[in-house]
N, C-alpha and C. Protein backbone atom coordinates (compact mmCIF):
# COMPACT_ATOMS: atom_id res chain seq x y z
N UNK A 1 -0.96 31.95 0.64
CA UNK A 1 -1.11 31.00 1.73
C UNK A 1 0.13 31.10 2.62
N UNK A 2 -0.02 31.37 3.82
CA UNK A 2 1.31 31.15 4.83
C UNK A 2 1.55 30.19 5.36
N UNK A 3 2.57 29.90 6.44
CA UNK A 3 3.19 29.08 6.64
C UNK A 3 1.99 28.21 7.28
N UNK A 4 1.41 28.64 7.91
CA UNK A 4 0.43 27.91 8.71
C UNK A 4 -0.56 27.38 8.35
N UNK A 5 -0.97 27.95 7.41
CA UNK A 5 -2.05 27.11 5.92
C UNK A 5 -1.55 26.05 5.80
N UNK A 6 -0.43 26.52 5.36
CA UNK A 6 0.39 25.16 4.28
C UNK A 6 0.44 24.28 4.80
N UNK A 7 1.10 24.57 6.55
CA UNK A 7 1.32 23.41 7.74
C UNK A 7 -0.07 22.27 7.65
N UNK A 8 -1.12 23.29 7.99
CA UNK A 8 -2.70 22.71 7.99
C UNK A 8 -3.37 21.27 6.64
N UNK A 9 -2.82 22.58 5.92
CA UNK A 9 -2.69 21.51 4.23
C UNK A 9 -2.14 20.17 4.29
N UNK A 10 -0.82 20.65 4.84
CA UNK A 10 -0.15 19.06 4.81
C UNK A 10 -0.90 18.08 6.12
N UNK A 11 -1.53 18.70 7.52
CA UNK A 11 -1.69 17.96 8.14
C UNK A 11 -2.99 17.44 7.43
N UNK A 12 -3.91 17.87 6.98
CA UNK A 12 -5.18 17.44 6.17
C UNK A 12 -5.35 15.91 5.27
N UNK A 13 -3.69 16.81 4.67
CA UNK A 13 -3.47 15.41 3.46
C UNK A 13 -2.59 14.51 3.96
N UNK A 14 -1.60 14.54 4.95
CA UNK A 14 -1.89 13.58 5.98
C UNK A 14 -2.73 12.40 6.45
N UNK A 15 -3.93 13.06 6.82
CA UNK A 15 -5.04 12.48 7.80
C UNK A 15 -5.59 11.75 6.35
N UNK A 16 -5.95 12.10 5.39
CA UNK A 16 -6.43 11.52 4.05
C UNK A 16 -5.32 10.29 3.91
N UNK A 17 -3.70 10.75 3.83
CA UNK A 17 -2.85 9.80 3.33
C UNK A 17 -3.09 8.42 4.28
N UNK A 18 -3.40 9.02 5.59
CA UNK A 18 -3.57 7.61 6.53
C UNK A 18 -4.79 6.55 6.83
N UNK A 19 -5.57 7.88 5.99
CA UNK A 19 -7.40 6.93 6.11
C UNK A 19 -7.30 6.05 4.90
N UNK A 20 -6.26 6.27 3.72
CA UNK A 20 -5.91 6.01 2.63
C UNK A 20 -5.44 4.33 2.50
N UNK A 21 -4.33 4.64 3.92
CA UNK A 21 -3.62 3.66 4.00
C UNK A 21 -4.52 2.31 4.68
N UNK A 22 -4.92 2.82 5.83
CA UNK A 22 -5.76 1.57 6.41
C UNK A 22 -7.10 1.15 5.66
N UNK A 23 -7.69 1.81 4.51
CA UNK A 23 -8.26 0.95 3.33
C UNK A 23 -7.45 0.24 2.53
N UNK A 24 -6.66 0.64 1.99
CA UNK A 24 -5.91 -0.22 0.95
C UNK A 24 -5.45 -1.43 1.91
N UNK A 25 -4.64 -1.20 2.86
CA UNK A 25 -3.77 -2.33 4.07
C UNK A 25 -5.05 -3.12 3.67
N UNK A 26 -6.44 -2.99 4.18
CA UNK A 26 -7.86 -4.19 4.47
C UNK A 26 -7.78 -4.72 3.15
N UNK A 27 -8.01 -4.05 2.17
CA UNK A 27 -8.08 -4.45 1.12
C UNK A 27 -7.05 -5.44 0.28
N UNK A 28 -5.64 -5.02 0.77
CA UNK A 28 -4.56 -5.93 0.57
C UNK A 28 -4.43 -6.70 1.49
N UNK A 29 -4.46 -7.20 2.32
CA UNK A 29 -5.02 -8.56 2.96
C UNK A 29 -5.87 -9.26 2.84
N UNK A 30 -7.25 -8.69 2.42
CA UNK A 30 -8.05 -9.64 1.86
C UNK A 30 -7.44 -10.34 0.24
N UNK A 31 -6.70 -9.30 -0.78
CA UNK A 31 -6.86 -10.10 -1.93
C UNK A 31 -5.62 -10.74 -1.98
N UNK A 32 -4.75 -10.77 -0.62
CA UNK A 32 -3.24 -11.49 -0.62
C UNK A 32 -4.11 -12.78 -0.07
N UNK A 33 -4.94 -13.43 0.84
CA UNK A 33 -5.35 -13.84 1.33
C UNK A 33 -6.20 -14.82 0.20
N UNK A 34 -6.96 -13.91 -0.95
CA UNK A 34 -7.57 -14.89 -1.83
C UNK A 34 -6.42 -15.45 -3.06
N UNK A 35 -5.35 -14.54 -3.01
CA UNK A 35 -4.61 -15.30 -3.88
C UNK A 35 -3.85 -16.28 -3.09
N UNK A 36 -3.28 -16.47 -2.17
CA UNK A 36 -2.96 -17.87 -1.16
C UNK A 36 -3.94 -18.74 -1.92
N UNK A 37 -4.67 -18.52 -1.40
CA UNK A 37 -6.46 -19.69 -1.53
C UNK A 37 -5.74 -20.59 -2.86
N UNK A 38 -6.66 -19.30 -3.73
CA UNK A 38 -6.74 -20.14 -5.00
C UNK A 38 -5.22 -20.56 -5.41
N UNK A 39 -3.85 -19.63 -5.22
CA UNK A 39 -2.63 -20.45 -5.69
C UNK A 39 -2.59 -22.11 -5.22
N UNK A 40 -2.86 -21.96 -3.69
CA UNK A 40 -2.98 -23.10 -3.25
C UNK A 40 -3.75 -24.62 -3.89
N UNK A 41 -5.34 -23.86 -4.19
CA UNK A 41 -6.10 -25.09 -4.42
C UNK A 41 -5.59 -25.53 -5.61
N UNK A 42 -5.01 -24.32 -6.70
CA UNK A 42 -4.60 -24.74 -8.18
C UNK A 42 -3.32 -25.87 -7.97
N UNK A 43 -2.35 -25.85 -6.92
CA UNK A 43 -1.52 -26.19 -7.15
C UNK A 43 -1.89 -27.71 -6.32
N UNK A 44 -2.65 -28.02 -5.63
CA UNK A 44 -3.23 -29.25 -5.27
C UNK A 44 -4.37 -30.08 -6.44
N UNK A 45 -4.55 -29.06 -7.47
CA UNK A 45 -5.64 -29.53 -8.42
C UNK A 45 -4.57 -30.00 -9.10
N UNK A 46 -3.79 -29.18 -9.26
CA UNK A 46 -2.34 -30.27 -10.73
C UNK A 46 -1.62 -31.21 -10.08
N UNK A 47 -1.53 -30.77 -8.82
CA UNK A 47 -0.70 -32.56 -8.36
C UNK A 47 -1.62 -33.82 -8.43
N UNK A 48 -3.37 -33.30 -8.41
CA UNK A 48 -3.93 -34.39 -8.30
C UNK A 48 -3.77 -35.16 -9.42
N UNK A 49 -3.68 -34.12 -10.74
CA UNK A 49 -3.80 -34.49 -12.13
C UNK A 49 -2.64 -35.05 -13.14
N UNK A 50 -1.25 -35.20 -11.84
CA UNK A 50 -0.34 -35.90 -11.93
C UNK A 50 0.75 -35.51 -12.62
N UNK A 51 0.68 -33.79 -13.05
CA UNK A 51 1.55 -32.70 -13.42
C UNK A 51 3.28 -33.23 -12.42
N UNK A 52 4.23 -32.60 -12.92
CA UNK A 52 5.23 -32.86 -12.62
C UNK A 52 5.45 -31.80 -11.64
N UNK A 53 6.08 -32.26 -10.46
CA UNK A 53 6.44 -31.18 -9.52
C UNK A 53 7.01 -29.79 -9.60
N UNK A 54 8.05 -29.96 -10.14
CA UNK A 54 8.94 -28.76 -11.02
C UNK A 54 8.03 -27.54 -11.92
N UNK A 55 7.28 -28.29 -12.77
CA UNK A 55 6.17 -27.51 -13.39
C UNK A 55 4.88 -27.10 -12.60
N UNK A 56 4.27 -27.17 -11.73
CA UNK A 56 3.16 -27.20 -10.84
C UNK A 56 3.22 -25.49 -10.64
N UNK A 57 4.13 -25.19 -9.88
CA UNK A 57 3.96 -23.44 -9.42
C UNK A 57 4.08 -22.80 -10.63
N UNK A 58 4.12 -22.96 -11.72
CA UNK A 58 4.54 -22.17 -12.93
C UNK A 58 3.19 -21.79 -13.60
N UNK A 59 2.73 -23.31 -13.46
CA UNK A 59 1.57 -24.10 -14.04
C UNK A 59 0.68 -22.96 -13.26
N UNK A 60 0.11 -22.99 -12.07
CA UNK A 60 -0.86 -22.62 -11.24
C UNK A 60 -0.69 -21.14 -11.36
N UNK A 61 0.55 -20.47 -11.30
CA UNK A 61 0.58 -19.15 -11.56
C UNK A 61 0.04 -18.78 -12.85
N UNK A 62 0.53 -19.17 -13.68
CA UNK A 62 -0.43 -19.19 -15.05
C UNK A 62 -1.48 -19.47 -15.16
N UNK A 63 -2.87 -19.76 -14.31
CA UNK A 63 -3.51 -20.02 -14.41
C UNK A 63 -4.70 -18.43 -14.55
N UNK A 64 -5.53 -18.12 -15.06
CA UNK A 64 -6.23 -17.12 -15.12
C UNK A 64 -6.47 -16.26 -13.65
N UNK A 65 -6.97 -17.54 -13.20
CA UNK A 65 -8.05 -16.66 -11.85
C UNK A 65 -6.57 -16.37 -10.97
N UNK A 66 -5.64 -17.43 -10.78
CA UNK A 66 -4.74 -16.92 -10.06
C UNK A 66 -3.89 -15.61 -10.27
N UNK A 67 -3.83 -15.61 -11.62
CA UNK A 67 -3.21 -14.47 -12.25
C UNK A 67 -3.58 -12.96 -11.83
N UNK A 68 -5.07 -13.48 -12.13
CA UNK A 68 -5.71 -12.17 -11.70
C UNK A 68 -5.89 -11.76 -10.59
N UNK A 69 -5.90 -12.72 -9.01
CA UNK A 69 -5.96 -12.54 -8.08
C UNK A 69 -4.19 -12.16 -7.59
N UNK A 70 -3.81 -11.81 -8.20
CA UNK A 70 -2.12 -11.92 -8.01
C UNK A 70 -2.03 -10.74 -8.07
N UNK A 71 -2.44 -10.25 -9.84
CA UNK A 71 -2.79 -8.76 -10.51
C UNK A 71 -2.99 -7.37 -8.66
N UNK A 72 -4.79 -8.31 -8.33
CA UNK A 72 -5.01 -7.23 -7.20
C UNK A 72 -4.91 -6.97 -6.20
N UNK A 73 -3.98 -7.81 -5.54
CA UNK A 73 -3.03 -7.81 -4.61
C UNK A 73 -2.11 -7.28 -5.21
N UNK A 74 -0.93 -7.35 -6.18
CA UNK A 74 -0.16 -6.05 -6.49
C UNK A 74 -0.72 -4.73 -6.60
N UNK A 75 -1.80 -4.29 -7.07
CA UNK A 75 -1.97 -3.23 -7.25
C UNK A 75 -2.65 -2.71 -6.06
N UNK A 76 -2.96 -3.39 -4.74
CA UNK A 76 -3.51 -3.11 -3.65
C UNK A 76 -1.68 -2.83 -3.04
N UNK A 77 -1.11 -4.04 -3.00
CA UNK A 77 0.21 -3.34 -2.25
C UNK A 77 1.00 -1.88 -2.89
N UNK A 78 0.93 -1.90 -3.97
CA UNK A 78 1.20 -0.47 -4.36
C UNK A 78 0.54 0.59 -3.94
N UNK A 79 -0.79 0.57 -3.68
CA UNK A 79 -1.11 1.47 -2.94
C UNK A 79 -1.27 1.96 -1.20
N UNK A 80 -0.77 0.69 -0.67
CA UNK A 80 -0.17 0.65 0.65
C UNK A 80 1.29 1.69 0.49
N UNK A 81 1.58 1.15 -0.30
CA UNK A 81 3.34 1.52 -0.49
C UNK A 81 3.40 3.18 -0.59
N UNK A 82 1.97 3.60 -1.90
CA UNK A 82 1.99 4.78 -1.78
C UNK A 82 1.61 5.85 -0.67
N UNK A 83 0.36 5.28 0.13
CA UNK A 83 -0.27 6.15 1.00
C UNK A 83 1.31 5.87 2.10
N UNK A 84 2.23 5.04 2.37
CA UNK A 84 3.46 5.17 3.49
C UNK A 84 4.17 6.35 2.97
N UNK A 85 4.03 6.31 1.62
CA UNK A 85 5.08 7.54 1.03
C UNK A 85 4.75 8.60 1.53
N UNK A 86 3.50 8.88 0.88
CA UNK A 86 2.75 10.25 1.20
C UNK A 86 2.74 10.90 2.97
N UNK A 87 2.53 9.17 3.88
CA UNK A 87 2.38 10.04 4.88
C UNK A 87 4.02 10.27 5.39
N UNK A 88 4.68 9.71 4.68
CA UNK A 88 6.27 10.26 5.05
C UNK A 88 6.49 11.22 4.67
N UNK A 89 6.20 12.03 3.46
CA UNK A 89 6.48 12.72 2.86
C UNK A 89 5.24 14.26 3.82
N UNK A 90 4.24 13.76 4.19
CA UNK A 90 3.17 14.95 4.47
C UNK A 90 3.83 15.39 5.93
N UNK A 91 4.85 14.23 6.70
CA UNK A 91 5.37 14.23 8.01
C UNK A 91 6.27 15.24 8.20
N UNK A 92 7.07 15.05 6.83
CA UNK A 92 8.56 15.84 6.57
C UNK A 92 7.80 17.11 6.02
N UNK A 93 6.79 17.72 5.74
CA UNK A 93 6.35 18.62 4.99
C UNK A 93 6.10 19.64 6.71
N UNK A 94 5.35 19.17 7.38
CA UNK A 94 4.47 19.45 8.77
C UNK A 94 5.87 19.50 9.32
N UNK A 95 6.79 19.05 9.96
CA UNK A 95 7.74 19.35 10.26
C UNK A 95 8.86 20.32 9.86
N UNK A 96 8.79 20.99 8.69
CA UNK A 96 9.27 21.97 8.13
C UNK A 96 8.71 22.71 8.50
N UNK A 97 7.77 23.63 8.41
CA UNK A 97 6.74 24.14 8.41
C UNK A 97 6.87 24.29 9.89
N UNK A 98 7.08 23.50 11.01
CA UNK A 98 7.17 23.29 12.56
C UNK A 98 8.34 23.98 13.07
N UNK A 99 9.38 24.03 12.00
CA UNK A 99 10.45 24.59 12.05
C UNK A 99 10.63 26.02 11.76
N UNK A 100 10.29 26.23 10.59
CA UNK A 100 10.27 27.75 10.29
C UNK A 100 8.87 28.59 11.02
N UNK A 101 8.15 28.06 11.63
CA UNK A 101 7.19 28.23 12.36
C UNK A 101 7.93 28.94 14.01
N UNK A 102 8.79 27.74 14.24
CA UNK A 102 9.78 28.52 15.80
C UNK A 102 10.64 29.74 15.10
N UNK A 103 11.45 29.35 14.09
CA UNK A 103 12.23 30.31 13.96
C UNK A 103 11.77 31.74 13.99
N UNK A 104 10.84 31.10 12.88
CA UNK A 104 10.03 33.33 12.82
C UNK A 104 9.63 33.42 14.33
N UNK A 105 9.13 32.74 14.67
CA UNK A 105 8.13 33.40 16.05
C UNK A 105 9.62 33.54 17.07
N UNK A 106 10.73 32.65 17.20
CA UNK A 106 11.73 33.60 17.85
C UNK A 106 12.34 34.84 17.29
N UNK A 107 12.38 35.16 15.76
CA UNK A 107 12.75 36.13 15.50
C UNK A 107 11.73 37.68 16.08
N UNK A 108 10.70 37.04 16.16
CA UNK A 108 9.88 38.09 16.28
C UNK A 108 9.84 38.44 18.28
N UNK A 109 9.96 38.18 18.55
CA UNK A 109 10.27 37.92 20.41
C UNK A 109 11.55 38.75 20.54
């Protein structure tokens, strides 16, 4: 594979790393969005129930559904985090490649 494959390659997985990213981004806004919700309602359900202030966010985080809605929002922002890597990393790849791309073609001139 030459330089220009490779260039192609990286721009490919690129275009993947970024279609990558704006699913996960939707997806991590929606489940940051449902864990707000429910942290919220849990933590208005224990003040109703006359829980002590101090204990309330501890309380509600511990709670299952919140837990779990917590869970997929982390694992949605991790994959935001990753597809930024990748397309940093596929940027710096295409840009190499952009580089030794001028050089040969001035060597060859």
């Amino acid at each position: 594979m030459d330089s220009l494959e490779r260039r192609e390659q990286a721009r490919s997985n690129m275009e993947k790393a970024t279609r990558a990213h704006t699913e996960h981004g939707k997806e991590y806004a929606k489940y940051e969005r449902e864990y707000r919700m429910l942290l919220a309602k849990t933590i208005l359900k224990l003040e109703g129930e006359g829980y002590k202030v101090t204990l309330i966010v501890y309380l509600a985080e511990g709670n299952i559904e919140v837990a779990q809605a917590k869970e997929r929002r982390n694992i949605e922002h991790t994959l935001v985090k990753s597809a930024e890597n990748a397309i940093v990393n596929y940027r710096k790849v295409m840009e190499q490649y952009h580089e030794d791309y001028k050089l040969d073609f001035a060597y060859h001139e």
